[in-house]
Structures are given as C-alpha cells and as structure tokens.
PDB file of N, CA and C in Angstrom:
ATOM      1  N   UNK A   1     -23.139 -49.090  34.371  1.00  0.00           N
ATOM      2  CA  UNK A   1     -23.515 -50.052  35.363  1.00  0.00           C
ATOM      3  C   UNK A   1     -24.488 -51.037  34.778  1.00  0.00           C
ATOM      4  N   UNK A   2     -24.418 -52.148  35.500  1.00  0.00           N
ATOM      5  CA  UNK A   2     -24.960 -53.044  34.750  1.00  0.00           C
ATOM      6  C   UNK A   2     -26.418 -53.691  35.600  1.00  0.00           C
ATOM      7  N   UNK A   3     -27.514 -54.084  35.045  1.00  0.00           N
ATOM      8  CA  UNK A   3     -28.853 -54.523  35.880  1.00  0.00           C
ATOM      9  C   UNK A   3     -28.283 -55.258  36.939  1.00  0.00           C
ATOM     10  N   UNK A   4     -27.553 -56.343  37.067  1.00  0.00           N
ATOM     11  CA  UNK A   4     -26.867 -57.142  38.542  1.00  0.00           C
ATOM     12  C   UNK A   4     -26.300 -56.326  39.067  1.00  0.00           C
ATOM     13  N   UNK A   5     -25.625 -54.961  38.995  1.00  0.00           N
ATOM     14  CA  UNK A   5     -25.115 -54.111  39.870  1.00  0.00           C
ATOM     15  C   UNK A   5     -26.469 -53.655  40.765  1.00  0.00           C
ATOM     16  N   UNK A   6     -27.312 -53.135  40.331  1.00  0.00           N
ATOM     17  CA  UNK A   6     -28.609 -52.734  40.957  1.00  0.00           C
ATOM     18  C   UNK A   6     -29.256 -53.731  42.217  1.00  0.00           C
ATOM     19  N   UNK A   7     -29.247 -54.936  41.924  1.00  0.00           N
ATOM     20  CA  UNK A   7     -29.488 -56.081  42.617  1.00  0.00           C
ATOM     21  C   UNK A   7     -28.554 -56.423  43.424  1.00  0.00           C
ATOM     22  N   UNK A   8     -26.891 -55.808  43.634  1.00  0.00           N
ATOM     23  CA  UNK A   8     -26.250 -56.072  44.732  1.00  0.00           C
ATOM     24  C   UNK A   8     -26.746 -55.456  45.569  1.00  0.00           C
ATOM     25  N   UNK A   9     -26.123 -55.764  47.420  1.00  0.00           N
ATOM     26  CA  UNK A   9     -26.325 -55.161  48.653  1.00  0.00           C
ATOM     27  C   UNK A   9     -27.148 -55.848  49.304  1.00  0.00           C
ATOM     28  N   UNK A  10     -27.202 -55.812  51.000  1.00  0.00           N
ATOM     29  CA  UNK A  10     -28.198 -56.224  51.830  1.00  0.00           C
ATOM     30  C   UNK A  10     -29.735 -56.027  51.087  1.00  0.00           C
ATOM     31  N   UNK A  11     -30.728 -57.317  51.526  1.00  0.00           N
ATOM     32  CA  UNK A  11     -31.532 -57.231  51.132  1.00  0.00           C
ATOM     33  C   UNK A  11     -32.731 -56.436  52.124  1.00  0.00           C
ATOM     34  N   UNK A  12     -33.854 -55.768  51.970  1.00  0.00           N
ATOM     35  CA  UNK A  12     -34.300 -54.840  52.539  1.00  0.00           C
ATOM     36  C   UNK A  12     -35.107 -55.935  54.377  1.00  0.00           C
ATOM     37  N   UNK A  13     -34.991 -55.436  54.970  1.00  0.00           N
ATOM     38  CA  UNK A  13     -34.959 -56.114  56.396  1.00  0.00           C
ATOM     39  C   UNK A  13     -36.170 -55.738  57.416  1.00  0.00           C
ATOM     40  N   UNK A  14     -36.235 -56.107  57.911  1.00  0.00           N
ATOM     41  CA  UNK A  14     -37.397 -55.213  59.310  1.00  0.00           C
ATOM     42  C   UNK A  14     -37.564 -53.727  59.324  1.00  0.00           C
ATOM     43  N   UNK A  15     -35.952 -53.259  59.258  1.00  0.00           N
ATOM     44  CA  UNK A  15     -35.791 -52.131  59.045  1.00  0.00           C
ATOM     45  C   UNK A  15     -35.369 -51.450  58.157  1.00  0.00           C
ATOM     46  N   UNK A  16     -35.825 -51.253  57.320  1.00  0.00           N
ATOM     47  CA  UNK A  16     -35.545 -51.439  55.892  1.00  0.00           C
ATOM     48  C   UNK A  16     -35.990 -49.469  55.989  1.00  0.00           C
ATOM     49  N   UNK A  17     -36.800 -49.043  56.999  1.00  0.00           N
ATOM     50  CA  UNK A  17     -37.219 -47.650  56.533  1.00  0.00           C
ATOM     51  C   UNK A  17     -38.039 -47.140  55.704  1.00  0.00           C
ATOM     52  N   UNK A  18     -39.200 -47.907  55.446  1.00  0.00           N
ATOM     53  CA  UNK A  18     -39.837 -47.771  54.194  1.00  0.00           C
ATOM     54  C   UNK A  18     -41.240 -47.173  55.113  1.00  0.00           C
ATOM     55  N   UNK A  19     -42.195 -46.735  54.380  1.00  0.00           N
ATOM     56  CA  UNK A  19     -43.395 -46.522  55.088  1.00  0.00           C
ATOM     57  C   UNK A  19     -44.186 -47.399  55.489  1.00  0.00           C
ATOM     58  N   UNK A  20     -43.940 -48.688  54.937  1.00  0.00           N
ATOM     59  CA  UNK A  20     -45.097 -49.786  56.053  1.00  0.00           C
ATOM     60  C   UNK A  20     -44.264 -50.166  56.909  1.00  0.00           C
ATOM     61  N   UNK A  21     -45.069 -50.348  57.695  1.00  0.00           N
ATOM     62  CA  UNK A  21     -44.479 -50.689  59.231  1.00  0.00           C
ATOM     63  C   UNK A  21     -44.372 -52.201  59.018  1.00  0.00           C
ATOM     64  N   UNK A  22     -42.916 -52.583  59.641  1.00  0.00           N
ATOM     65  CA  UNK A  22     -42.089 -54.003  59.372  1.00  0.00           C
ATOM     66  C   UNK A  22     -42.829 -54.933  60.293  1.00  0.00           C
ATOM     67  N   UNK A  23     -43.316 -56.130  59.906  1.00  0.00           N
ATOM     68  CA  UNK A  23     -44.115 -57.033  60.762  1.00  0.00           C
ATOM     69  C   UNK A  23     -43.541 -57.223  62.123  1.00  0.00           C
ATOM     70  N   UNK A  24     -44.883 -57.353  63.098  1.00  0.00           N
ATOM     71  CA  UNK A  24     -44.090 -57.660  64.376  1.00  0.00           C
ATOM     72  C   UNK A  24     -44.275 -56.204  65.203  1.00  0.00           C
ATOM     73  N   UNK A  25     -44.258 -55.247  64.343  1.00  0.00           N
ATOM     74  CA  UNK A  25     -43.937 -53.905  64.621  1.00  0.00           C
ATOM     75  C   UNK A  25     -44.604 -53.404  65.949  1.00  0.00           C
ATOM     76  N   UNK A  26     -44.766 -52.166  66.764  1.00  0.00           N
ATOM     77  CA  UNK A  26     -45.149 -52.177  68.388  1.00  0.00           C
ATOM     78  C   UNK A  26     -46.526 -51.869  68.056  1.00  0.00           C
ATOM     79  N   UNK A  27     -47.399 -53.045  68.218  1.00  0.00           N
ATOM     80  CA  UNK A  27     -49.142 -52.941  68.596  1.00  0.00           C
ATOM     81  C   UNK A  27     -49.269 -53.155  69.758  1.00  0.00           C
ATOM     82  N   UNK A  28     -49.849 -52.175  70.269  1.00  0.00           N
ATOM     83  CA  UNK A  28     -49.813 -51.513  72.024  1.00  0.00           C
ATOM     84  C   UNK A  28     -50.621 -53.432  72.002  1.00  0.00           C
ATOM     85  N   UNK A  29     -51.652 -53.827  71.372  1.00  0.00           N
ATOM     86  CA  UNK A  29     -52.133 -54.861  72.190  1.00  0.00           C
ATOM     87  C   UNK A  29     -51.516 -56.016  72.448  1.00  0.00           C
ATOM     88  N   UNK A  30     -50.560 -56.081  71.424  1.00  0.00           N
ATOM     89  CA  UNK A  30     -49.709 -57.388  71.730  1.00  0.00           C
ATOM     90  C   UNK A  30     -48.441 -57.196  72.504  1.00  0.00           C
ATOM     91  N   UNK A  31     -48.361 -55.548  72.470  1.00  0.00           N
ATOM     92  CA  UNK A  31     -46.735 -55.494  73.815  1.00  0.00           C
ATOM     93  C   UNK A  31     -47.029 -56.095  74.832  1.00  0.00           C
ATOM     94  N   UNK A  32     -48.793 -55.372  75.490  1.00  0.00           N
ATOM     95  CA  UNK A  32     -49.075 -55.718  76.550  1.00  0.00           C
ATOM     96  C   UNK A  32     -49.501 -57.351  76.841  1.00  0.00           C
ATOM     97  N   UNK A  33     -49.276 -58.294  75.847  1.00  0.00           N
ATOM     98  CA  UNK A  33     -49.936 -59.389  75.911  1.00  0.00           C
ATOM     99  C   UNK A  33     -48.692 -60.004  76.470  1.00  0.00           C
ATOM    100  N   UNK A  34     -47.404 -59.179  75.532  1.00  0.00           N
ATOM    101  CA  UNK A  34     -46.282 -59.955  75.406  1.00  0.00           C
ATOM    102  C   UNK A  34     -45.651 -59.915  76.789  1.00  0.00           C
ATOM    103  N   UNK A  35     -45.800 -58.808  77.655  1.00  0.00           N
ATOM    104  CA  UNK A  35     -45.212 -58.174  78.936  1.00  0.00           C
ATOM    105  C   UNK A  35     -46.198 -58.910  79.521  1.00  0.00           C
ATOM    106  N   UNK A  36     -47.362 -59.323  79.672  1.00  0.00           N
ATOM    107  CA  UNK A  36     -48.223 -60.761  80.414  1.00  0.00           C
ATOM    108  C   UNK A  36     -47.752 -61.643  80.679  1.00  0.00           C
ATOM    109  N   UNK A  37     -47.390 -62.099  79.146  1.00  0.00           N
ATOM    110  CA  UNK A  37     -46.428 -63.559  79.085  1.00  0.00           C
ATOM    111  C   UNK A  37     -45.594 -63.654  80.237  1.00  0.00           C
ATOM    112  N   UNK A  38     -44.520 -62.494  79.751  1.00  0.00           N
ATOM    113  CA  UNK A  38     -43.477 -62.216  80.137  1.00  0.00           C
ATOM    114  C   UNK A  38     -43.573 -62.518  82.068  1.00  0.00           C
ATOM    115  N   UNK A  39     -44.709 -61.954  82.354  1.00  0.00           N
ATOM    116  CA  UNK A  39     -44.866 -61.582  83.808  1.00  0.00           C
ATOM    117  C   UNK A  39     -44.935 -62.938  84.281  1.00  0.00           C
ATOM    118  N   UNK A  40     -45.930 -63.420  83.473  1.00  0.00           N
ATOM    119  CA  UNK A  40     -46.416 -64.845  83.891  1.00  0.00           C
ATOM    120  C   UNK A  40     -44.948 -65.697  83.875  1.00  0.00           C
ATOM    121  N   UNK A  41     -44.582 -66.091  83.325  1.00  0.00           N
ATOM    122  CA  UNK A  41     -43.096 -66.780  83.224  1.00  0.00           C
ATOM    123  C   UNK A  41     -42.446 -66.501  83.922  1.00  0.00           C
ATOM    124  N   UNK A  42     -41.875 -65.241  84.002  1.00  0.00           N
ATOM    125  CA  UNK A  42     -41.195 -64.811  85.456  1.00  0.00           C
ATOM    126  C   UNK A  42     -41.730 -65.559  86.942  1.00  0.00           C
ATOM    127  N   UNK A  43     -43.358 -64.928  86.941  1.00  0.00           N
ATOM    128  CA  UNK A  43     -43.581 -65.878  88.251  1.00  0.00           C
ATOM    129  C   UNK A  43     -43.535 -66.937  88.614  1.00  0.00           C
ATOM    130  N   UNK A  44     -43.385 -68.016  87.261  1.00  0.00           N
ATOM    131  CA  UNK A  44     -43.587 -69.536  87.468  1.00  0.00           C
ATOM    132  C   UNK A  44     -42.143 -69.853  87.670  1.00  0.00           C
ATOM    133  N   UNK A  45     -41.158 -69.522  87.008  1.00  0.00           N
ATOM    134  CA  UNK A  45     -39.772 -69.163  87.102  1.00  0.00           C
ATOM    135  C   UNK A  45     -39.714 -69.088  88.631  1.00  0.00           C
ATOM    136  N   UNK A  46     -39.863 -68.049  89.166  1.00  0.00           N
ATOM    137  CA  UNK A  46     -39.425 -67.169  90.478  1.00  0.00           C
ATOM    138  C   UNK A  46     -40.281 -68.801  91.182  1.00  0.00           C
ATOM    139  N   UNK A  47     -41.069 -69.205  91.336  1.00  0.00           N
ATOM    140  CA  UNK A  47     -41.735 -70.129  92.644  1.00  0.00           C
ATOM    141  C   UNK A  47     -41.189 -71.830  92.049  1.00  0.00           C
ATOM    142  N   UNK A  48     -40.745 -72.058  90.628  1.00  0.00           N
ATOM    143  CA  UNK A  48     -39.750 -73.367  90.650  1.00  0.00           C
ATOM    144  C   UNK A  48     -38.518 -72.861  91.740  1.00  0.00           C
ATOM    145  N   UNK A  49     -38.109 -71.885  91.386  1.00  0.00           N
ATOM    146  CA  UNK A  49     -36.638 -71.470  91.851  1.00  0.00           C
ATOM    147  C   UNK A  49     -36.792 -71.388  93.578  1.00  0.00           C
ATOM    148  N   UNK A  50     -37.886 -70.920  94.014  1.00  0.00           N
ATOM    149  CA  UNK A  50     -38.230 -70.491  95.490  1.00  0.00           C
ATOM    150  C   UNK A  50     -38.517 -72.269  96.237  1.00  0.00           C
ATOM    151  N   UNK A  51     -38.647 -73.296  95.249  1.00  0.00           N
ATOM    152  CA  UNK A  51     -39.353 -74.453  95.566  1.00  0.00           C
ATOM    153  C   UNK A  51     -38.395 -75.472  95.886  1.00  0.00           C
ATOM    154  N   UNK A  52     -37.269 -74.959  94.642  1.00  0.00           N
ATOM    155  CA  UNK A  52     -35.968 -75.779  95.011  1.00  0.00           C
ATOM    156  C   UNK A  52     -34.982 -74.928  96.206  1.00  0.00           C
ATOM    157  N   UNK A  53     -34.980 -73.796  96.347  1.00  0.00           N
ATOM    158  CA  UNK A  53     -34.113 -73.323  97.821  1.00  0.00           C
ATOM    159  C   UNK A  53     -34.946 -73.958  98.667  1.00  0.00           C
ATOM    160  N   UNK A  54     -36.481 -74.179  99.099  1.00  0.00           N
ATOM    161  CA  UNK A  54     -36.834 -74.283 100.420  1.00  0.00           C
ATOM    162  C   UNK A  54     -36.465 -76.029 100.599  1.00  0.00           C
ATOM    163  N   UNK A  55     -36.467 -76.699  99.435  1.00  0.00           N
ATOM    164  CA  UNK A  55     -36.215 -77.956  99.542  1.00  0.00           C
ATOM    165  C   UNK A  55     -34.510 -78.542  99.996  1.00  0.00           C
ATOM    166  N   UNK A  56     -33.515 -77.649  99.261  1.00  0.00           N
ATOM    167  CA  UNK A  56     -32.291 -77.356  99.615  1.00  0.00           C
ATOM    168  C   UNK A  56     -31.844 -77.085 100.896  1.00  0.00           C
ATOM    169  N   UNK A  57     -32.570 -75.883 101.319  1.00  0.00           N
ATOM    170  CA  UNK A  57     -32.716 -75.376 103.055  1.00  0.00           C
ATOM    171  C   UNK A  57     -33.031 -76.576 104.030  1.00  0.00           C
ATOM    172  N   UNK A  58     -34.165 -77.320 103.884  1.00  0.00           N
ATOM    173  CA  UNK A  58     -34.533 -78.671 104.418  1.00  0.00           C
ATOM    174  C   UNK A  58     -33.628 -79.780 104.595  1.00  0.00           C
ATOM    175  N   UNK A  59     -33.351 -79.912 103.282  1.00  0.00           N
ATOM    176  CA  UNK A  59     -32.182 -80.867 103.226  1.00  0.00           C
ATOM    177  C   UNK A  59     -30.921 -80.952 103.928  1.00  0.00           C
ATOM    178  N   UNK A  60     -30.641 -79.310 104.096  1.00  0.00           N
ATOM    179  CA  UNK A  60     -29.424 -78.598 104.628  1.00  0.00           C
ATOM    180  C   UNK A  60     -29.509 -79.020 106.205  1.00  0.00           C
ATOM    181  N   UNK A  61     -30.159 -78.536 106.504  1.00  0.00           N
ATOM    182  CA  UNK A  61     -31.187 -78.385 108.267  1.00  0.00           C
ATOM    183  C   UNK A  61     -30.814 -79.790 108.670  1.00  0.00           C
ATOM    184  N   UNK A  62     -31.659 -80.620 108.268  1.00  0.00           N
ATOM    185  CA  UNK A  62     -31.895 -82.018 108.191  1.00  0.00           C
ATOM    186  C   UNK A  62     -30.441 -82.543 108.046  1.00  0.00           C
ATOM    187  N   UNK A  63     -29.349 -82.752 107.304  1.00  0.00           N
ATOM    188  CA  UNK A  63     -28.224 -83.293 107.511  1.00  0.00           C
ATOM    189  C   UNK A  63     -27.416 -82.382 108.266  1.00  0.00           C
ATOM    190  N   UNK A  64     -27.511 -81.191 108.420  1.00  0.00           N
ATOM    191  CA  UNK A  64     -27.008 -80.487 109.492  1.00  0.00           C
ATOM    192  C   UNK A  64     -27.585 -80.973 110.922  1.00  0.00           C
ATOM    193  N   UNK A  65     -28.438 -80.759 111.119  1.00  0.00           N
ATOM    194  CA  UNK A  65     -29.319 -81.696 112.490  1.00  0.00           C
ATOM    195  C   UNK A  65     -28.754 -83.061 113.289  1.00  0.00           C
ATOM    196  N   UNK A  66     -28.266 -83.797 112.060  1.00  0.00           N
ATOM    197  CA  UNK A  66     -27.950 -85.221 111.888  1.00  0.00           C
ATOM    198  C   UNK A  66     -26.112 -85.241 112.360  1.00  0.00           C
ATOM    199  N   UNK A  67     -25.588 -84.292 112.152  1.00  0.00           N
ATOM    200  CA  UNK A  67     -24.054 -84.187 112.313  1.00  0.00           C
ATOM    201  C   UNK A  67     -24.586 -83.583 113.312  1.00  0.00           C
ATOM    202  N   UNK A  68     -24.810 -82.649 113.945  1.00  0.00           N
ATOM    203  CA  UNK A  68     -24.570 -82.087 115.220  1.00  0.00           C
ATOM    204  C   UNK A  68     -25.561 -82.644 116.522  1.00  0.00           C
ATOM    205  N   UNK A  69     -25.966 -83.647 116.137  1.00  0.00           N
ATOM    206  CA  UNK A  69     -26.845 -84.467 117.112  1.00  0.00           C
ATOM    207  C   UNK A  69     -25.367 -85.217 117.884  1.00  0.00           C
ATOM    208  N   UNK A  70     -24.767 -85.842 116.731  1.00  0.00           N
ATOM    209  CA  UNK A  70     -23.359 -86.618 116.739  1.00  0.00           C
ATOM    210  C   UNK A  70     -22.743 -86.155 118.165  1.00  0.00           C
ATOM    211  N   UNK A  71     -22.058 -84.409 117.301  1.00  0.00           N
ATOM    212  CA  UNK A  71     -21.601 -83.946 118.823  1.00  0.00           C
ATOM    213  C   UNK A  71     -22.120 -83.117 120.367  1.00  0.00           C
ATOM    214  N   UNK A  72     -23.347 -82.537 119.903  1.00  0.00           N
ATOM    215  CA  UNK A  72     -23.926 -82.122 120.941  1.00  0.00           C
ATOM    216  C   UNK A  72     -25.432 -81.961 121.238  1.00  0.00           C
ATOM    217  N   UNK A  73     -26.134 -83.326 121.272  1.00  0.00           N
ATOM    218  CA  UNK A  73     -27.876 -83.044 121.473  1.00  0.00           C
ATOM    219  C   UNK A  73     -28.001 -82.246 121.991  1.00  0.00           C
ATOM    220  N   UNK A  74     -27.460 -81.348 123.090  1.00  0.00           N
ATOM    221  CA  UNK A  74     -28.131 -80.059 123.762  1.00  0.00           C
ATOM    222  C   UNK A  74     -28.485 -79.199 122.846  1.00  0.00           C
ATOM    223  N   UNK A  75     -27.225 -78.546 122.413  1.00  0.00           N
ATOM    224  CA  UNK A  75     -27.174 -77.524 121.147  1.00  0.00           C
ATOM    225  C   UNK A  75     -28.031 -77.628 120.183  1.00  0.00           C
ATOM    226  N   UNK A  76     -27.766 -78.749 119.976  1.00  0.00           N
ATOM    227  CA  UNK A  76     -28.706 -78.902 118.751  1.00  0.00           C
ATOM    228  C   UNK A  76     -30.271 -78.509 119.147  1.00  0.00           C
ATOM    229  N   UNK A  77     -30.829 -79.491 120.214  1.00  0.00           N
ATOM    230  CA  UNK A  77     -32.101 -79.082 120.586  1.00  0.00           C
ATOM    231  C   UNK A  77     -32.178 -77.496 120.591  1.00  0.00           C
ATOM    232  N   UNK A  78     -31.372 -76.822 120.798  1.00  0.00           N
ATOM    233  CA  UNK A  78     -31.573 -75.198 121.181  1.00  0.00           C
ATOM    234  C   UNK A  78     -31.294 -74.465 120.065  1.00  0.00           C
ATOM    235  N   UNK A  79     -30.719 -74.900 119.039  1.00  0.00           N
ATOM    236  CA  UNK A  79     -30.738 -74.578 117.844  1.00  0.00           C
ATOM    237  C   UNK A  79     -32.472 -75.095 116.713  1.00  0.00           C
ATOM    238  N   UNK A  80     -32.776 -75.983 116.998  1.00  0.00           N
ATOM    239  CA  UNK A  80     -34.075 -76.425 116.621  1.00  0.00           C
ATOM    240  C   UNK A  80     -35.308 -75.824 117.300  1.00  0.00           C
ATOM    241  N   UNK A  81     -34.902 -75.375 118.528  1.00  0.00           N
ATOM    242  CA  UNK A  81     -36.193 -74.190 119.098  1.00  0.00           C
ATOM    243  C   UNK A  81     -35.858 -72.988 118.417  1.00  0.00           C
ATOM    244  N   UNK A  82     -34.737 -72.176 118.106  1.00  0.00           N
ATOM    245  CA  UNK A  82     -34.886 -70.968 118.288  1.00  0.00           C
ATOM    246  C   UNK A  82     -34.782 -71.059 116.481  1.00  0.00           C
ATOM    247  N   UNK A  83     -34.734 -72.161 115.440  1.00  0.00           N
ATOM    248  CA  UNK A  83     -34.962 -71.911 114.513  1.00  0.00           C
ATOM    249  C   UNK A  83     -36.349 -71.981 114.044  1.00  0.00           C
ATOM    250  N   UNK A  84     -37.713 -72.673 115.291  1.00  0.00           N
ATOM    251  CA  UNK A  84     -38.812 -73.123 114.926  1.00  0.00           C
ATOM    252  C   UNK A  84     -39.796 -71.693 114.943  1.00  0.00           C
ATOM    253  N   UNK A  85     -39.104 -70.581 116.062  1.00  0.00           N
ATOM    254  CA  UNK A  85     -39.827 -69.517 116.434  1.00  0.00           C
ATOM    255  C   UNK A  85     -39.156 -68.565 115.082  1.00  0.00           C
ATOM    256  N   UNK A  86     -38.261 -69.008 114.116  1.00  0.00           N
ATOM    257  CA  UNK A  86     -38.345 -67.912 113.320  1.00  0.00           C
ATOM    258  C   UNK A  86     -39.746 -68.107 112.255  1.00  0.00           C
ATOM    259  N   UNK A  87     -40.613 -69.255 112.098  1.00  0.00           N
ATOM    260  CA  UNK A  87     -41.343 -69.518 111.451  1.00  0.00           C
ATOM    261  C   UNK A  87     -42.804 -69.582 111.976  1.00  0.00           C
TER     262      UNK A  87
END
C-alpha cells in the first residue's frame, strides 16, 4: 500500500469519535441559551401570526357586514350584537 492510500476516505467530522469533544458539542449553558432563543422566536412568531388572523377576522366581519347589510339590516344588526357579547 502506498502513503496516498492512507490519506484516502471521509475526512474526520464532528463525529469523528475521538476523545475531544467535537465543537458545538452539548454545554448545558448554551442548550439552555439556545432553547431561550428558541422560546423567544417562537413567541414573536406565535403574536406576528396571532396579529395577522385578528386583522384577517376584521377584515372578514367588516366585508361580511357590508354584503349582508345589502340583504338584510335586521340580521345583520343581530348578528353584530350577539357577536359583540362574545368579546
């Protein structure tokens, strides 16, 4: 066998199995920093997303309101009370 035979194969990786621990590796302080992040993003996530349904819902209401005024102001008024007491 020849020295370039030795030097073929995947080169050694994250997980390579060796005794130092591969960078990045689980330090309780940065999981928990990372699962922070994580939390935090989620929530800002979750209240864009909650910000555009209630604006959607409005919108909905509101041109819904607008067509059924068309065919029946009663209804409608009685639909606009009994949707005001769900809030």
């Amino acid at each position: 066998m020849s020295s370039a035979g030795a030097a073929c194969g995947p080169a050694p990786g994250p997980n390579h199995g060796g005794s130092v621990p591969a960078p990045g590796a689980s330090n309780p302080r940065k999981f928990s920093e990372k699962i922070a992040l994580h939390t935090q993003r989620q929530a800002e996530e979750t209240a864009a997303f909650q910000e555009v349904m209630m604006d959607l819902s409005s919108t909905r209401l509101t041109n819904g309101t607008r067509r059924s005024r068309k065919r029946n102001p009663r209804e409608t008024l009685k639909k606009l009370e009994s949707h005001e007491r769900c809030f």
